[in-house]
C-alpha atoms as a PDB file:
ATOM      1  CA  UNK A   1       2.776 -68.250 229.535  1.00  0.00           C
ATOM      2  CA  UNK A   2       6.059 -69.125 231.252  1.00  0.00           C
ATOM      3  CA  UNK A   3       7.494 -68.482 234.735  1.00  0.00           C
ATOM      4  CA  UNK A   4       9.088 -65.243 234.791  1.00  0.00           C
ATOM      5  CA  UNK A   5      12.597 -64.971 236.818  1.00  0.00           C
ATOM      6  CA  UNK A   6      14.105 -61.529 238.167  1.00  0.00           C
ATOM      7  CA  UNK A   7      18.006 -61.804 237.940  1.00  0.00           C
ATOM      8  CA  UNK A   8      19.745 -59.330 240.060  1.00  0.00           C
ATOM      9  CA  UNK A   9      21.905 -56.734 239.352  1.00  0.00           C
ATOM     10  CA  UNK A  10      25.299 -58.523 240.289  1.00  0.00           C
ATOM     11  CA  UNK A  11      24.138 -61.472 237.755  1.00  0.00           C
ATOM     12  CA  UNK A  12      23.140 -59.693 234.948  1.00  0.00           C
ATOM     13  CA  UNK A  13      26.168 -59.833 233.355  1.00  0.00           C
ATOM     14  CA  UNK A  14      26.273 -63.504 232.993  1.00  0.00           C
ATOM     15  CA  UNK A  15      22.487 -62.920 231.207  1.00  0.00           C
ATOM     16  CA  UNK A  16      23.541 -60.854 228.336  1.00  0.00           C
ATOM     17  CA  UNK A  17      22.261 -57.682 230.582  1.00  0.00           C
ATOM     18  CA  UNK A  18      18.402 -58.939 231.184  1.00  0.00           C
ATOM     19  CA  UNK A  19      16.807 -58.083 234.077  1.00  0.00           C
ATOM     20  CA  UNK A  20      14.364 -60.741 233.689  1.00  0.00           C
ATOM     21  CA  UNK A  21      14.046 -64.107 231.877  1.00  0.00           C
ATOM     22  CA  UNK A  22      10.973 -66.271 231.144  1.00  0.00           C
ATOM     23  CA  UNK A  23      11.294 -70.092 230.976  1.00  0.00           C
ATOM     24  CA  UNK A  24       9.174 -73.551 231.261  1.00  0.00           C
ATOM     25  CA  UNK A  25       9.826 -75.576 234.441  1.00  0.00           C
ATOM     26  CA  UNK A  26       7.569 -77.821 236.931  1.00  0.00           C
ATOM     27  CA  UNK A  27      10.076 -77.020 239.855  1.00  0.00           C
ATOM     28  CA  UNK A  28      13.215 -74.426 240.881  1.00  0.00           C
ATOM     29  CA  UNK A  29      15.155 -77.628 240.107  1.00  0.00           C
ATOM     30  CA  UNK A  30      14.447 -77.256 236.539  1.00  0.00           C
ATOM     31  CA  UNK A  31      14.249 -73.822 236.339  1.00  0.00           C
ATOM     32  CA  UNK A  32      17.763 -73.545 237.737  1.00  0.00           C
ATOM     33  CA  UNK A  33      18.635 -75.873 234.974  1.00  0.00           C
ATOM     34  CA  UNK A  34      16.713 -74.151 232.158  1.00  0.00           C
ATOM     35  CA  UNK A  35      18.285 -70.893 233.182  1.00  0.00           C
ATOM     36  CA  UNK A  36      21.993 -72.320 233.024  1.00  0.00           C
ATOM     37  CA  UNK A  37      21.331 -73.415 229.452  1.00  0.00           C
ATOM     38  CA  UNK A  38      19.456 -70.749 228.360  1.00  0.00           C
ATOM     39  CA  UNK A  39      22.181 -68.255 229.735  1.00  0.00           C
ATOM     40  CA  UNK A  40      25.763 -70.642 229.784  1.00  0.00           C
ATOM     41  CA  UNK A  41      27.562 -68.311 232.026  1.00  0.00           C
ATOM     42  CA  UNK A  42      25.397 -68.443 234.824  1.00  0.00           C
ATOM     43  CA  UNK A  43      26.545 -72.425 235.565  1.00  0.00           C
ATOM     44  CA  UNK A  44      28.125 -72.673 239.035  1.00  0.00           C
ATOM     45  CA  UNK A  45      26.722 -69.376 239.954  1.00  0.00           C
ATOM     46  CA  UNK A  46      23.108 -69.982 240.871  1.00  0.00           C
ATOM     47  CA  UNK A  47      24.203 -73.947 242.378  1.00  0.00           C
ATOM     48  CA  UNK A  48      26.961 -75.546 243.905  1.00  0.00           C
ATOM     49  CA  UNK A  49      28.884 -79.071 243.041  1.00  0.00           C
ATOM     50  CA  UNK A  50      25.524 -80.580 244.366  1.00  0.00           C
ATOM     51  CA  UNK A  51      22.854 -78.690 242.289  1.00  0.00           C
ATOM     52  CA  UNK A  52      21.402 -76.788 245.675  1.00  0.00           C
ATOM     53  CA  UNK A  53      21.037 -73.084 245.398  1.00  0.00           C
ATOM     54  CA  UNK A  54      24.166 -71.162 246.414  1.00  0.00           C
ATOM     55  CA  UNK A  55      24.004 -70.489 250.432  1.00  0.00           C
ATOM     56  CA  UNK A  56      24.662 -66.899 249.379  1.00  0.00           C
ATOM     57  CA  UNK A  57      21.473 -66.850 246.810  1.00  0.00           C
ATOM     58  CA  UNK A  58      18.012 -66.655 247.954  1.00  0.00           C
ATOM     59  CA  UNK A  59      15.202 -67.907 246.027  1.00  0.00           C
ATOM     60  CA  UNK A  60      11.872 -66.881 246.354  1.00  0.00           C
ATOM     61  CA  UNK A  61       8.225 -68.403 244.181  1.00  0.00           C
ATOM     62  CA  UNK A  62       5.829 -65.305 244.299  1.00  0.00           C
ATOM     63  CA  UNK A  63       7.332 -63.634 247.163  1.00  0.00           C
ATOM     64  CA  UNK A  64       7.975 -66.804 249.601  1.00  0.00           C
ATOM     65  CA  UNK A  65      11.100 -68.072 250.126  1.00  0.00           C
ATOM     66  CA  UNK A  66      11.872 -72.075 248.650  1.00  0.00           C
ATOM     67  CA  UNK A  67      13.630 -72.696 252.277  1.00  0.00           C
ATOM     68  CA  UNK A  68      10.000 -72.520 253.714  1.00  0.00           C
ATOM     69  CA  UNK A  69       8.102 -74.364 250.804  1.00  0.00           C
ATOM     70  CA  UNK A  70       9.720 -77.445 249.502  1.00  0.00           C
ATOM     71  CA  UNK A  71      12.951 -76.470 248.613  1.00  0.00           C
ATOM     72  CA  UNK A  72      14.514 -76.709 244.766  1.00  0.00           C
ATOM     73  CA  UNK A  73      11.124 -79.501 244.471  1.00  0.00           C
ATOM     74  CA  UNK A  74       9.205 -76.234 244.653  1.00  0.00           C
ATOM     75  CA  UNK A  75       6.628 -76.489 242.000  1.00  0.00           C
ATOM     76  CA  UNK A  76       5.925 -73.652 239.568  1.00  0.00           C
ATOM     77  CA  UNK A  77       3.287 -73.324 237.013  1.00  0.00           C
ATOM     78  CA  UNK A  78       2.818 -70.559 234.421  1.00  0.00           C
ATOM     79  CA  UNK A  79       2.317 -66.888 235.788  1.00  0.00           C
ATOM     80  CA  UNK A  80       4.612 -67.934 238.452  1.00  0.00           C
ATOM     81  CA  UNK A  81       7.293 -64.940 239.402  1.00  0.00           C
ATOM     82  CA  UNK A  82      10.496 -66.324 240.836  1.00  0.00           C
ATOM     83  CA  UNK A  83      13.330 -63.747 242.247  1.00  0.00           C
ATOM     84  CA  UNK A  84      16.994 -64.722 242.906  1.00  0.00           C
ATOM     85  CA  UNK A  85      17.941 -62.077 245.589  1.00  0.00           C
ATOM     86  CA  UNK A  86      21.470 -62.486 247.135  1.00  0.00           C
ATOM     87  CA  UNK A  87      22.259 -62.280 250.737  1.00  0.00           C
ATOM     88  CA  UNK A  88      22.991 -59.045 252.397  1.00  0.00           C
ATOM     89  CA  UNK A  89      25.346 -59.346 255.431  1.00  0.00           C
ATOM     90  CA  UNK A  90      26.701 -56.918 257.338  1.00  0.00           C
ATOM     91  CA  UNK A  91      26.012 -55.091 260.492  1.00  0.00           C
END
């Protein structure tokens, strides 16, 4: 069993239109990683220059948002449900 990512709507294109993707990582670090090679086009999407998580990207490791657990060090074992959910702003 792998962890299973939720791409949103907006970044489905760059994921050959999948909704979802399943991949093998200890951390978000590597998951972010294993998603840019599995899926090319997502690079400089999901991180910046400095391999963080976009500041318009959230992140979240079975409903709890990295900024609260340990960041992109995260860890993740299999079963694991990570969602990429992009910020809303507005008023």
């Amino acid at each position: 069993m792998a962890v299973k990512v939720l791409i949103p709507t907006a970044l489905q294109k760059f994921t050959n239109n999948q909704a979802t993707l399943e991949c093998n990582s200890k951390n978000v670090a590597e998951l972010l990683e294993a998603i840019e090679q599995q899926c090319p086009e997502t690079k400089g999407r999901l991180r910046d220059e400095h391999g963080q998580p976009r500041r318009f990207l959230n992140f979240y490791v079975n409903s709890e948002d990295i900024r609260f657990l340990e960041g992109t060090n995260t860890p993740l074992k299999d079963g694991d449900e990570v969602s990429i959910v992009p910020a809303v702003a507005g008023g």
